[in-house]
Protein backbone atom coordinates (compact mmCIF):
# COMPACT_ATOMS: atom_id res chain seq x y z
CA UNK A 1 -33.57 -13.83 -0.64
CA UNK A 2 -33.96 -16.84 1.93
CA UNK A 3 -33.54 -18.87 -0.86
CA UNK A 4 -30.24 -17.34 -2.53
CA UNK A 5 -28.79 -17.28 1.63
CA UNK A 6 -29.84 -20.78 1.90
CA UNK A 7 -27.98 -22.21 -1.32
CA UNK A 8 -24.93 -20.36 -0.10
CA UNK A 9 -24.48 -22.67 2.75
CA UNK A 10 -20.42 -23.37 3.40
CA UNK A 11 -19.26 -23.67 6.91
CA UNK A 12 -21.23 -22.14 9.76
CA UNK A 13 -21.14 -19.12 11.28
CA UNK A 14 -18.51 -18.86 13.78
CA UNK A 15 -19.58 -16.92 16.92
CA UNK A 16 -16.90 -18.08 19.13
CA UNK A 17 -14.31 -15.89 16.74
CA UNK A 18 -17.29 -12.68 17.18
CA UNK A 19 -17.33 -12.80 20.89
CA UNK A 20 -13.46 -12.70 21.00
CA UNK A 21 -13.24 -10.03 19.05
CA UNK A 22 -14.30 -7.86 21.48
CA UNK A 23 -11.81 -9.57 24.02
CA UNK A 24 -8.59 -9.46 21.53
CA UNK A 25 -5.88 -7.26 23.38
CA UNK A 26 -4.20 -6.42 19.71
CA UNK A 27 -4.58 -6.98 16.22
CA UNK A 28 -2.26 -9.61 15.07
CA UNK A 29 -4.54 -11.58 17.22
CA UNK A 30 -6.84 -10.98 14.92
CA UNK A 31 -4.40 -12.18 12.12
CA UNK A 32 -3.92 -15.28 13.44
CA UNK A 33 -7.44 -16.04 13.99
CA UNK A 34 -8.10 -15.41 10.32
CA UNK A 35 -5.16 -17.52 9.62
CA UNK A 36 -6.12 -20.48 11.38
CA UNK A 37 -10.09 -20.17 9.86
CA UNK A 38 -8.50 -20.28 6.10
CA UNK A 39 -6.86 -23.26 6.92
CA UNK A 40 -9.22 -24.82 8.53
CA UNK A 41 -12.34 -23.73 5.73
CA UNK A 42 -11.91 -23.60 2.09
CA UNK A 43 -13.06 -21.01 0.23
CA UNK A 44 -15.55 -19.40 0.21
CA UNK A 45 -17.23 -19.41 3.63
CA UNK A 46 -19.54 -17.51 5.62
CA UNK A 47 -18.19 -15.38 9.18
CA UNK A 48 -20.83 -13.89 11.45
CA UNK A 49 -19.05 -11.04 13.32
CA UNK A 50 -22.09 -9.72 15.92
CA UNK A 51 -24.60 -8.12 13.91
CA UNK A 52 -22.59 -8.57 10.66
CA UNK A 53 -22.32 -11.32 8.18
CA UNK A 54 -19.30 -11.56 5.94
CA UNK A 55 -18.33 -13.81 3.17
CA UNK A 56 -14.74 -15.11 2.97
CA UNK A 57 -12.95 -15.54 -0.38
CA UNK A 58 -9.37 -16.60 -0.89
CA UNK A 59 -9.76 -18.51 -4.33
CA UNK A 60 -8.05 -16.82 -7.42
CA UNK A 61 -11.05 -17.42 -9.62
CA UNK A 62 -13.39 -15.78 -7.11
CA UNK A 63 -11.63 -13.35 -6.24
CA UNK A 64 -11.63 -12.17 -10.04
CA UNK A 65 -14.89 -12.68 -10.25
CA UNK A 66 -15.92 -10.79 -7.57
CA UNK A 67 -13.32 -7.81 -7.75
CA UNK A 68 -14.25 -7.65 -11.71
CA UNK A 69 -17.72 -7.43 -10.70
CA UNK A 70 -18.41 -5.47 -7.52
CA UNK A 71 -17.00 -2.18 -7.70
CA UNK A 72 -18.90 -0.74 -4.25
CA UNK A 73 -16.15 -0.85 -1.10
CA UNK A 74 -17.83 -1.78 1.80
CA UNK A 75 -19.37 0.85 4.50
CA UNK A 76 -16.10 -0.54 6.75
CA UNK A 77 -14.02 1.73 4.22
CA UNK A 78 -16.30 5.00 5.98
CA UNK A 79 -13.86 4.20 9.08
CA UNK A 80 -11.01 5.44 7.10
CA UNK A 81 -12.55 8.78 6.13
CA UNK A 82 -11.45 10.41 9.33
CA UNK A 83 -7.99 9.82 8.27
CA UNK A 84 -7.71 10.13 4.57
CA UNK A 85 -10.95 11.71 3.70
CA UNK A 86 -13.25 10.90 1.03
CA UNK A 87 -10.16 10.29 -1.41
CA UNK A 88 -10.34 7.48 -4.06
CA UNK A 89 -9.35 4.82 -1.88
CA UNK A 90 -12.30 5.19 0.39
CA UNK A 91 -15.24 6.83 -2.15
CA UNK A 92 -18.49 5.62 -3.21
CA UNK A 93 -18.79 4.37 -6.48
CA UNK A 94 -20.18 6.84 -8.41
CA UNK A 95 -17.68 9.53 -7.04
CA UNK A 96 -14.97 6.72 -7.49
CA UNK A 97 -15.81 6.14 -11.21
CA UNK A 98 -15.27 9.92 -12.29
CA UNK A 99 -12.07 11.15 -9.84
CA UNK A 100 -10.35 7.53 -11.50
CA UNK A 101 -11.39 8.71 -14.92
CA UNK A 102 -9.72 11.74 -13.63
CA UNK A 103 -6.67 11.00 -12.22
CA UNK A 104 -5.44 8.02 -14.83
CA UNK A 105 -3.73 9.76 -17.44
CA UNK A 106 -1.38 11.08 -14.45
CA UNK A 107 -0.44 7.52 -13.78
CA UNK A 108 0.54 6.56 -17.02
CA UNK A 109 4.01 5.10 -17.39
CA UNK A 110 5.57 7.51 -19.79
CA UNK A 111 4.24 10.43 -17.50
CA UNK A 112 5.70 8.16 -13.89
CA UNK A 113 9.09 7.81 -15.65
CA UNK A 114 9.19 11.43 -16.82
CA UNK A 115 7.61 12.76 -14.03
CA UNK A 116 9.17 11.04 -10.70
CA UNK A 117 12.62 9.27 -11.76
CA UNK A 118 14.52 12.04 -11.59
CA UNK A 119 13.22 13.01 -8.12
CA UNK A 120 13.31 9.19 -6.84
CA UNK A 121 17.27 9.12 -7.42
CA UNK A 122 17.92 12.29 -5.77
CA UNK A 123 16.04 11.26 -3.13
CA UNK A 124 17.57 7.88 -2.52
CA UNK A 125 21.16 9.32 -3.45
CA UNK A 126 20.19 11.25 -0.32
CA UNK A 127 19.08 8.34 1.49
CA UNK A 128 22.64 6.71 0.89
CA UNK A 129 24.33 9.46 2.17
CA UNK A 130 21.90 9.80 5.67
CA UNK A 131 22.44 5.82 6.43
CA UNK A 132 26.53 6.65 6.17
CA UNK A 133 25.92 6.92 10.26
CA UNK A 134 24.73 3.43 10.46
CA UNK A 135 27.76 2.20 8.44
CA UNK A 136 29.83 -0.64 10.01
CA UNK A 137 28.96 -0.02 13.11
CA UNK A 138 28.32 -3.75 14.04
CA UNK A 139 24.80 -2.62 15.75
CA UNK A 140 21.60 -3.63 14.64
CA UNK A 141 19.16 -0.63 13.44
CA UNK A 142 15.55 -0.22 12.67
CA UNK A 143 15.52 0.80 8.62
CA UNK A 144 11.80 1.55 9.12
CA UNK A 145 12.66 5.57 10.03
CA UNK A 146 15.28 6.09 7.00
CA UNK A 147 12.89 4.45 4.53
CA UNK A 148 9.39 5.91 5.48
CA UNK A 149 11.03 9.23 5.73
CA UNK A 150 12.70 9.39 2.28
CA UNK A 151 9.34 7.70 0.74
CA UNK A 152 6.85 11.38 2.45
CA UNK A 153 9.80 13.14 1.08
CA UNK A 154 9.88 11.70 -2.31
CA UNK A 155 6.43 12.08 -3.14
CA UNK A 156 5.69 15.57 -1.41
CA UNK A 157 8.73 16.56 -3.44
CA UNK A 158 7.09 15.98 -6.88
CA UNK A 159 3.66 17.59 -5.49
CA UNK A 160 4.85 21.04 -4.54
CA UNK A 161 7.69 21.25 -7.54
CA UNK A 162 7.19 23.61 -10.37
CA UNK A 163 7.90 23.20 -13.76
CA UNK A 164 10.07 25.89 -12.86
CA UNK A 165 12.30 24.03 -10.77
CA UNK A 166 11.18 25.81 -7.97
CA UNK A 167 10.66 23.35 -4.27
CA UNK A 168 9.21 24.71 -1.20
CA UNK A 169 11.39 22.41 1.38
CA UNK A 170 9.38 21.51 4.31
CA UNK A 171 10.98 21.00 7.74
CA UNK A 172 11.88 17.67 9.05
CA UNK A 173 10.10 17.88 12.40
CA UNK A 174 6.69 18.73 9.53
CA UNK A 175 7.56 15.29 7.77
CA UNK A 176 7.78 14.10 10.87
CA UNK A 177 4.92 14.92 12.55
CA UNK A 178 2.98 13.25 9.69
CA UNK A 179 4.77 10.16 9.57
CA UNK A 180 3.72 9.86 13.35
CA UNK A 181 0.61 10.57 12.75
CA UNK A 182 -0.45 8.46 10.39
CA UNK A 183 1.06 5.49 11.93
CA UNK A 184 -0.87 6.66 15.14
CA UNK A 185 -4.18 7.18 12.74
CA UNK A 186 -3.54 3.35 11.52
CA UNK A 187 -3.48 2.25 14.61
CA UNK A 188 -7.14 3.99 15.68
CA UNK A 189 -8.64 2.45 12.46
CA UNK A 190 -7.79 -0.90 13.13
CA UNK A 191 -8.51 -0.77 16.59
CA UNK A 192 -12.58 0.82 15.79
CA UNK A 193 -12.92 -1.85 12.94
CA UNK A 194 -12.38 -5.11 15.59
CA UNK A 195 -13.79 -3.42 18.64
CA UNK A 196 -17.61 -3.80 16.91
CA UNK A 197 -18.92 -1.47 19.86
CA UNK A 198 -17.19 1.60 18.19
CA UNK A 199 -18.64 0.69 14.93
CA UNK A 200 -21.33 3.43 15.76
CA UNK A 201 -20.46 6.77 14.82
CA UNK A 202 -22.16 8.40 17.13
CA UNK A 203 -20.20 5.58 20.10
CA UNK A 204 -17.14 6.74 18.45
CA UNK A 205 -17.51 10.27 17.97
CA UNK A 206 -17.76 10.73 21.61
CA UNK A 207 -14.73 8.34 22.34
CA UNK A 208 -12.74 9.36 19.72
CA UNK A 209 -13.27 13.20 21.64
CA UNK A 210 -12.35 11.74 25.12
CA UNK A 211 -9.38 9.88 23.74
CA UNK A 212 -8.24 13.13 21.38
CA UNK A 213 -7.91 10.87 18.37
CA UNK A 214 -9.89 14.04 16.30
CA UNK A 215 -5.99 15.50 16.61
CA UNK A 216 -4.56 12.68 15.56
CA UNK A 217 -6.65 12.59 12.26
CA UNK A 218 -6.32 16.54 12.35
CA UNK A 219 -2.37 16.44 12.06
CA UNK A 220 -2.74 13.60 9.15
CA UNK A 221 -4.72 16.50 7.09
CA UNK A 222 -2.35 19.26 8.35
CA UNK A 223 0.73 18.65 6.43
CA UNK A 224 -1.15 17.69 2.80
CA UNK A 225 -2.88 21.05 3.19
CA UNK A 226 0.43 23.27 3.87
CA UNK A 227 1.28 21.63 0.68
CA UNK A 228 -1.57 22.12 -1.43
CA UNK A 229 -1.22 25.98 -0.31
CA UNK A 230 2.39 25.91 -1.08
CA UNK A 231 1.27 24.38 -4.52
CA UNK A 232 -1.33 27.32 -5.19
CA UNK A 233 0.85 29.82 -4.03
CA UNK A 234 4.23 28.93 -6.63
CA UNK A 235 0.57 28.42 -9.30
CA UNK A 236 0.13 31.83 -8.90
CA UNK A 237 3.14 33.11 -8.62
CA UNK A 238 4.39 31.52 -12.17
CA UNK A 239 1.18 31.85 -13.40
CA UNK A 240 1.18 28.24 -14.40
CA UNK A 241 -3.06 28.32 -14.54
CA UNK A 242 -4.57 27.35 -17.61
CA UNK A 243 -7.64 28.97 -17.87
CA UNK A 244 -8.84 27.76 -21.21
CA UNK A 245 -11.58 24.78 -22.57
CA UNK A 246 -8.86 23.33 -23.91
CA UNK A 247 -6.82 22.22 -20.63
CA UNK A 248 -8.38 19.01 -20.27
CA UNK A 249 -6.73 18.08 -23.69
CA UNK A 250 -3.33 19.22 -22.69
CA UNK A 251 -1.10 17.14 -21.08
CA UNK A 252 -0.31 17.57 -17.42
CA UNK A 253 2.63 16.56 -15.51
CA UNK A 254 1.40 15.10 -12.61
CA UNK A 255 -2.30 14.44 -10.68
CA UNK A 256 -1.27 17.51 -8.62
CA UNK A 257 -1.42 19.15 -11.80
CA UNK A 258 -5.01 17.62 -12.76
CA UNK A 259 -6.37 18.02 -9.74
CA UNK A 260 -5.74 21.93 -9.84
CA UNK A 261 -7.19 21.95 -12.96
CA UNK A 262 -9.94 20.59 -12.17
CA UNK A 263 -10.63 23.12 -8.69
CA UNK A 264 -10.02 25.97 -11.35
CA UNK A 265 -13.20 24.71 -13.80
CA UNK A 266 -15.32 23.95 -10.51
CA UNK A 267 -15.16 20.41 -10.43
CA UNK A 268 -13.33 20.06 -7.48
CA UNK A 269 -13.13 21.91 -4.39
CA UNK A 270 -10.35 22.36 -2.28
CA UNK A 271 -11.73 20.06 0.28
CA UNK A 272 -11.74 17.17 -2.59
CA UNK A 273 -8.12 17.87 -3.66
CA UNK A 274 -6.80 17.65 0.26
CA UNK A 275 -8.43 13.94 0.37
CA UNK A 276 -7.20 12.89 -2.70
CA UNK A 277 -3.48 14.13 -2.26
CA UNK A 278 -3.91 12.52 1.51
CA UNK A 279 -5.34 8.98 -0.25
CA UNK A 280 -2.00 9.56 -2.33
CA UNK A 281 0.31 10.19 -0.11
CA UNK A 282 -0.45 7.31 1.77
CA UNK A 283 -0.48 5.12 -1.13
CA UNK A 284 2.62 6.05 -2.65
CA UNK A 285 4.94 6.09 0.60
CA UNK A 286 3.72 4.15 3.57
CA UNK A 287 2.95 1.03 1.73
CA UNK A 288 6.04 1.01 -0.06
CA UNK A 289 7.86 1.77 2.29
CA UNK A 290 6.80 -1.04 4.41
CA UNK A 291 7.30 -3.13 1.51
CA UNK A 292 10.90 -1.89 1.01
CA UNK A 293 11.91 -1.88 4.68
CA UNK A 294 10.21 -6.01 4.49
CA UNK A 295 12.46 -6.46 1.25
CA UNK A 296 15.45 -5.40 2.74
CA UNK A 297 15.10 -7.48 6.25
CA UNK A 298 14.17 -10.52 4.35
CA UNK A 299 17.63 -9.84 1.69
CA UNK A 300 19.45 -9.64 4.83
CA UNK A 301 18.15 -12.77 6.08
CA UNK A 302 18.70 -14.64 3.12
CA UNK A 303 22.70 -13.99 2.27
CA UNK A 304 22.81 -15.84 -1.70
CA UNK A 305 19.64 -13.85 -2.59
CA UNK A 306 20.84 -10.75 -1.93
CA UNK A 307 24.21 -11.87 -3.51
CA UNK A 308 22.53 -12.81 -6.52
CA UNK A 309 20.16 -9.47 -6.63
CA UNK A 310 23.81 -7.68 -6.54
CA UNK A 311 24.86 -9.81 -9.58
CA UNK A 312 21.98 -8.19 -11.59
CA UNK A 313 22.54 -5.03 -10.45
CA UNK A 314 26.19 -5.16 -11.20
CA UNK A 315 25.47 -6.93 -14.92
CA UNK A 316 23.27 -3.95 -15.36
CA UNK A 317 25.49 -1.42 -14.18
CA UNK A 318 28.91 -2.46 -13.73
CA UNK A 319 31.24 -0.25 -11.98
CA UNK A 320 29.94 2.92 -12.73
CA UNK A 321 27.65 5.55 -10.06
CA UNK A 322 25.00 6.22 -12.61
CA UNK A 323 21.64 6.97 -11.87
CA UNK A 324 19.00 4.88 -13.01
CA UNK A 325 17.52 4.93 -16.04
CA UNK A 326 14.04 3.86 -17.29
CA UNK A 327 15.38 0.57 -19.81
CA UNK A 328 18.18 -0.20 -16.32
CA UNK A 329 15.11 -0.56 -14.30
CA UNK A 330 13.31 -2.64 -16.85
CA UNK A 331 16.34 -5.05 -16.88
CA UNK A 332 16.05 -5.58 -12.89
CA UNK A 333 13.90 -8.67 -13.33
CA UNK A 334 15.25 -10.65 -10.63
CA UNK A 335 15.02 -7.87 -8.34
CA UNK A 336 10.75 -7.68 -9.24
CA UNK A 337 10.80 -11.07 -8.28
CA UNK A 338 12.18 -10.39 -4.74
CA UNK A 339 9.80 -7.55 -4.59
CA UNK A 340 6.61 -9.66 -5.36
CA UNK A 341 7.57 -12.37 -2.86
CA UNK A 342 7.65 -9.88 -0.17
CA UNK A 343 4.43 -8.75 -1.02
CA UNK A 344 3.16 -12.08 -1.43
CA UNK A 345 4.82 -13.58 1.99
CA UNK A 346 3.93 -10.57 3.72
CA UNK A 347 0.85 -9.15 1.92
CA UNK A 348 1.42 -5.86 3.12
CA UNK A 349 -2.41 -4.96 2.70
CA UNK A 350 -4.09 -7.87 3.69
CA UNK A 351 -7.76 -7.96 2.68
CA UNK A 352 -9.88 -5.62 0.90
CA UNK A 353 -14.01 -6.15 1.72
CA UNK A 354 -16.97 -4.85 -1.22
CA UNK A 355 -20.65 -4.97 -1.02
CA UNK A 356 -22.53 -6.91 -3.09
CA UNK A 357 -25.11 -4.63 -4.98
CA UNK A 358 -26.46 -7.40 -6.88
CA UNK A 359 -26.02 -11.30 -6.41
CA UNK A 360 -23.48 -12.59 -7.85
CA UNK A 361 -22.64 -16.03 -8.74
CA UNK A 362 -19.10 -17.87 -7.88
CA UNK A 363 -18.87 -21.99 -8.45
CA UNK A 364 -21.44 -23.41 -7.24
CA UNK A 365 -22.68 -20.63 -4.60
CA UNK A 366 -25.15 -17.28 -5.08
CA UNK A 367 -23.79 -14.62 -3.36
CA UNK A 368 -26.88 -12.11 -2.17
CA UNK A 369 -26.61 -8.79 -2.99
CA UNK A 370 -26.06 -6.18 0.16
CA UNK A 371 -23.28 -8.90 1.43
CA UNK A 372 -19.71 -7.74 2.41
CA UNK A 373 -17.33 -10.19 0.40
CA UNK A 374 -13.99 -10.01 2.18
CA UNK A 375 -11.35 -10.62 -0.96
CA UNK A 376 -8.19 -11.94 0.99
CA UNK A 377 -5.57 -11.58 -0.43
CA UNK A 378 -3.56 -12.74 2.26
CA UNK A 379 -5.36 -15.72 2.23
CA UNK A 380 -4.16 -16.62 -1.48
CA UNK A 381 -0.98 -15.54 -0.94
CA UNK A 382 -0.20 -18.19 1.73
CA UNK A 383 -2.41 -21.29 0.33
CA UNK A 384 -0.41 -23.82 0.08
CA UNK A 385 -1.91 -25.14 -3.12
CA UNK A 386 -0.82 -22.47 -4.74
CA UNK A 387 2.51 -21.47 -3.52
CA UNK A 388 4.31 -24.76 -1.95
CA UNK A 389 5.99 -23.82 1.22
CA UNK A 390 3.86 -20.57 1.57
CA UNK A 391 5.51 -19.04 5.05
CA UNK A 392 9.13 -19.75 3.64
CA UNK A 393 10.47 -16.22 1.81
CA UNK A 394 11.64 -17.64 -1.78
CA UNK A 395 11.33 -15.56 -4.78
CA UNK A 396 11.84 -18.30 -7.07
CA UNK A 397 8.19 -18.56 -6.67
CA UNK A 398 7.89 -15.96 -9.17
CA UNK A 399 10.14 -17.34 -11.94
CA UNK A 400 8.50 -17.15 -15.22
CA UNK A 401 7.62 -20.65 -16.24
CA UNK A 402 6.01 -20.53 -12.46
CA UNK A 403 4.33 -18.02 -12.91
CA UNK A 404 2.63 -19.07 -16.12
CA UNK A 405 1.04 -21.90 -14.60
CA UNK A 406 -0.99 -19.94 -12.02
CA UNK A 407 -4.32 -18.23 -12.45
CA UNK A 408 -3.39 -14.65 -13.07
CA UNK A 409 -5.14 -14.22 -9.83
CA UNK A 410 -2.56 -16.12 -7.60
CA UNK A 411 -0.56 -12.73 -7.22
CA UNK A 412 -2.80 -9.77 -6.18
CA UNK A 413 -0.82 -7.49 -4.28
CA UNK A 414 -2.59 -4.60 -6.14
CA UNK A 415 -5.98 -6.03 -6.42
CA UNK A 416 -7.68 -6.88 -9.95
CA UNK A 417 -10.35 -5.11 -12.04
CA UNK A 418 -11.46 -1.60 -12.51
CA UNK A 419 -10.61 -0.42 -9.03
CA UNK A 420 -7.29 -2.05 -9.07
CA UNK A 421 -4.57 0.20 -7.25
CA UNK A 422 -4.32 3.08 -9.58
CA UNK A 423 -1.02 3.52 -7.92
CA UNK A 424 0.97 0.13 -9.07
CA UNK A 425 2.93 1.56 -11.72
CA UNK A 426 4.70 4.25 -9.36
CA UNK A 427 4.86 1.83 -6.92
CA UNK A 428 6.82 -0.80 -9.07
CA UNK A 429 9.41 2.23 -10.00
CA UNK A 430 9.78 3.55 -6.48
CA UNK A 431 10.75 0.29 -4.98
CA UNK A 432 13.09 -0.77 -7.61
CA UNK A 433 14.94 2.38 -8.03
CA UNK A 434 15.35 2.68 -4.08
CA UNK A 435 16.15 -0.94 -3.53
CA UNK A 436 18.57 -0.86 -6.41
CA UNK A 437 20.37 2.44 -5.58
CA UNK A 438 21.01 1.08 -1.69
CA UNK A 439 22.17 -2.23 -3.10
CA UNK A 440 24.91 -1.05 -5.36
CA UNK A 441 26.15 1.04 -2.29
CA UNK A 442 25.65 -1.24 1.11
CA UNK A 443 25.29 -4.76 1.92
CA UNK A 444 23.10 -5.74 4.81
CA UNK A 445 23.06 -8.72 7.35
CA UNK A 446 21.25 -9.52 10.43
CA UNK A 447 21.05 -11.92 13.19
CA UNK A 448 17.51 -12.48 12.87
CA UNK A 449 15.98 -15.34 10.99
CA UNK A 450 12.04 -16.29 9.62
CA UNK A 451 11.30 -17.53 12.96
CA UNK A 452 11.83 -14.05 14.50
CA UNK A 453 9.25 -12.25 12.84
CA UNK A 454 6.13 -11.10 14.48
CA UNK A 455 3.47 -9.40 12.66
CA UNK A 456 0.72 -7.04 13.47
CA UNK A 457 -1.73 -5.34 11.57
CA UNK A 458 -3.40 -2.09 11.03
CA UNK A 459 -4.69 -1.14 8.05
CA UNK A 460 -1.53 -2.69 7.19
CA UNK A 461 1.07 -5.78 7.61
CA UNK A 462 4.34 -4.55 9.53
CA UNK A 463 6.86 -5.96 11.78
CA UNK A 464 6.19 -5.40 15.43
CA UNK A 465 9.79 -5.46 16.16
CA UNK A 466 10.84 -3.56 13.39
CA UNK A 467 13.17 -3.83 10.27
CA UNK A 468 16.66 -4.43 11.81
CA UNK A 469 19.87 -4.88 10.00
CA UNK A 470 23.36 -4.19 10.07
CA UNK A 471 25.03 -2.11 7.43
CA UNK A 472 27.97 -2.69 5.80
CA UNK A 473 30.04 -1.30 2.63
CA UNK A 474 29.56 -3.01 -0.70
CA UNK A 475 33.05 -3.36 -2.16
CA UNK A 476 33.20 -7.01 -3.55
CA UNK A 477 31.97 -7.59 -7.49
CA UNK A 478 30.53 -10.96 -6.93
């Protein structure tokens, strides 16, 4: 083992950035720190953080490597358990392996389009209507509220509906009081992972009691459960159980659907369906949402761009107020190009960190096994010797002859590998048929430029400011 440690040798461990850690007064501090230690290392390296040794990685080839080879998150991920449970996001492997085995077929792309386009454009044709107040106004407002909102909406819509057509509504101050409370949960999981002192859970347990963050995680679970009671209740009521062998070979609408199935053969329990709709629901609204409300500020920013995204739109759908189909979304390729720069410029989930249960070899290093690999994907996003200009917003960095000359692993907004996001196909169609349905009805500008943003992180990248734009009417066919 001395030996394998020894041949990985890199840079030194860097103390000074462990003993501030414990100083920093908020995370982006941390961002910046990381920041300047990719650009001053190459990759990979070696960080000592107090009693912890991690191993840096922000090359494309390594990161495949490593993310096609190390399934195991690292026990960091047990941090997020208060908050989302032991969900798919945050599970060991072996529990991992079978609830993804599970859950795919509901993330296929025939089921997504079948399944949630019909309930994205109502919901955005709602979300049109709701920013009306904000029109031409000549005031700056924060988009961050009208997007996260419609995104809880959207996808605790499809979980409660019946094939029935039948939607138990929930109130606004309930969709509210989870939206705060998961920003508020964020904010307490970021804040135990760089304060190492609270890495103990017995240290934290007693803080997190004085500090009443056990409510805080408690009203995260509260609203997922009303709904998975609402869901059992309308199960009942239309007798919608299938009771049979044979349900595992039917096909199910949604992972709602699954998971029920699954609690009526005894697989799951009711406890594992609450983490796993949780681990969803997070998923599929907050980090879209923070991509969309990015999108948007950075379209506003950059007038042509968002001219040129309106051109597409309008080639697509001319004059007309249809919804969006399946093949119109397809057609939106500009539009996935400004989607994937925002995620690239502003890598909206920053790093993920396994644990080595073997050594593994990448270039000329040995990895030993039991060693928490940081993959950053924030630190390929922004290397400049793959993206020229990496601070600078510019979706032309993802025109197709571009794109072709990367390493597949230049872009990994969703990860790589077996325990990819399971989520990226419904995250792809909620952000283009929301972006697309508020472009063909506003126009946005700001007085804000590049230089004005300020970013913090959680568990995610956001805007510390905010998202703010001004609204105007789109009436001009460019």
């Amino acid at each position: 083992m001395e030996e394998l440690m020894k041949q990985f040798d890199g840079p030194p461990s860097l103390p000074i950035l462990g003993n501030a850690l414990q100083f920093l007064g908020a995370p982006k501090d941390i961002l910046l720190h990381f920041m300047k230690l990719m650009e001053k290392y190459k990759s990979p390296f070696k960080l000592r953080l107090m009693y912890k040794q991690y191993v840096i990685i922000f090359d494309p080839e390594d990161f495949q490597t490593v993310a096609n080879k190390i399934l195991q998150k690292d026990c960091n991920y047990n941090f997020i358990k208060d908050m989302l449970g032991d969900g798919i996001f945050t599970s060991e492997i072996h529990k991992w392996k079978r609830n993804r085995q599970i859950l795919n077929p509901a993330f296929n792309p025939h089921v997504l389009f079948d399944s949630f386009l019909k309930i994205f454009n109502e919901k955005n044709a709602l979300l049109v209507q709701i920013l009306k107040k904000e029109l031409d106004t000549g005031k700056h407002f924060d988009l961050w509220p009208y997007i996260i909102l419609t995104s809880v909406k959207t996808i605790s819509g499809k979980i409660i509906e019946t094939t029935l057509g039948k939607t138990k509504n929930f109130s606004e101050n309930e969709l509210q009081n989870f939206i705060e409370a998961v920003m508020k949960s964020t904010k307490v999981v970021s804040e135990r992972f760089y304060k190492m002192w609270m890495h103990s859970s017995v240290i934290f347990n007693i803080y997190k009691y004085f500090k009443g963050y056990g409510k805080i995680f408690d009203a995260v679970h509260q609203y997922p459960l009303k709904m998975l009671y609402a869901k059992l209740q309308q199960k009942q009521e239309t007798k919608l159980f299938v009771e049979t062998d044979e349900s595992l070979e039917k096909p199910l609408r949604n992972f709602i659907e699954i998971l029920l199935d699954m609690r009526n053969k005894n697989i799951f329990t009711e406890q594992h369906i609450k983490d796993e709709i949780i681990s969803i629901m997070f998923g599929g609204s907050e980090t879209t949402a923070v991509t969309n409300s990015f999108l948007l500020l950075m379209l506003a920013i950059h007038q042509q761009i968002q001219d040129k995204v309106y051109n597409e739109l309008y080639e697509v759908f001319g004059d007309s107020d249809r919804l969006p189909t399946r093949d119109d979304l397809t057609k939106l390729t500009f539009l996935e190009q400004c989607i994937k720069e925002t995620l690239r410029r502003f890598s909206i989930v920053p790093i993920i960190i396994r644990q080595s249960d073997e050594d593994i070899q990448i270039k000329n290093y040995v990895i030993p096994k039991r060693t928490s690999i940081v993959l950053s994907i924030l630190g390929i996003h922004l290397n400049p010797n793959i993206y020229a200009n990496p601070f600078e917003w510019n979706p032309n960095n993802f025109d197709p002859d571009k794109v072709a000359s990367r390493h597949k692993c230049s872009f990994v907004a969703f990860s790589t590998g077996q325990r990819g996001c399971i989520g990226q196909k419904y995250a792809w169609l909620s952000m283009k048929a929301q972006i697309s349905t508020i472009l063909r009805n506003y126009k946005f500008s700001t007085d804000l430029t590049m230089d004005d943003m300020q970013l913090d992180v959680d568990l995610l990248i956001r805007n510390i400011s905010g998202y703010k734009v001004k609204l105007h009417r789109r009436t001009e066919k460019l």
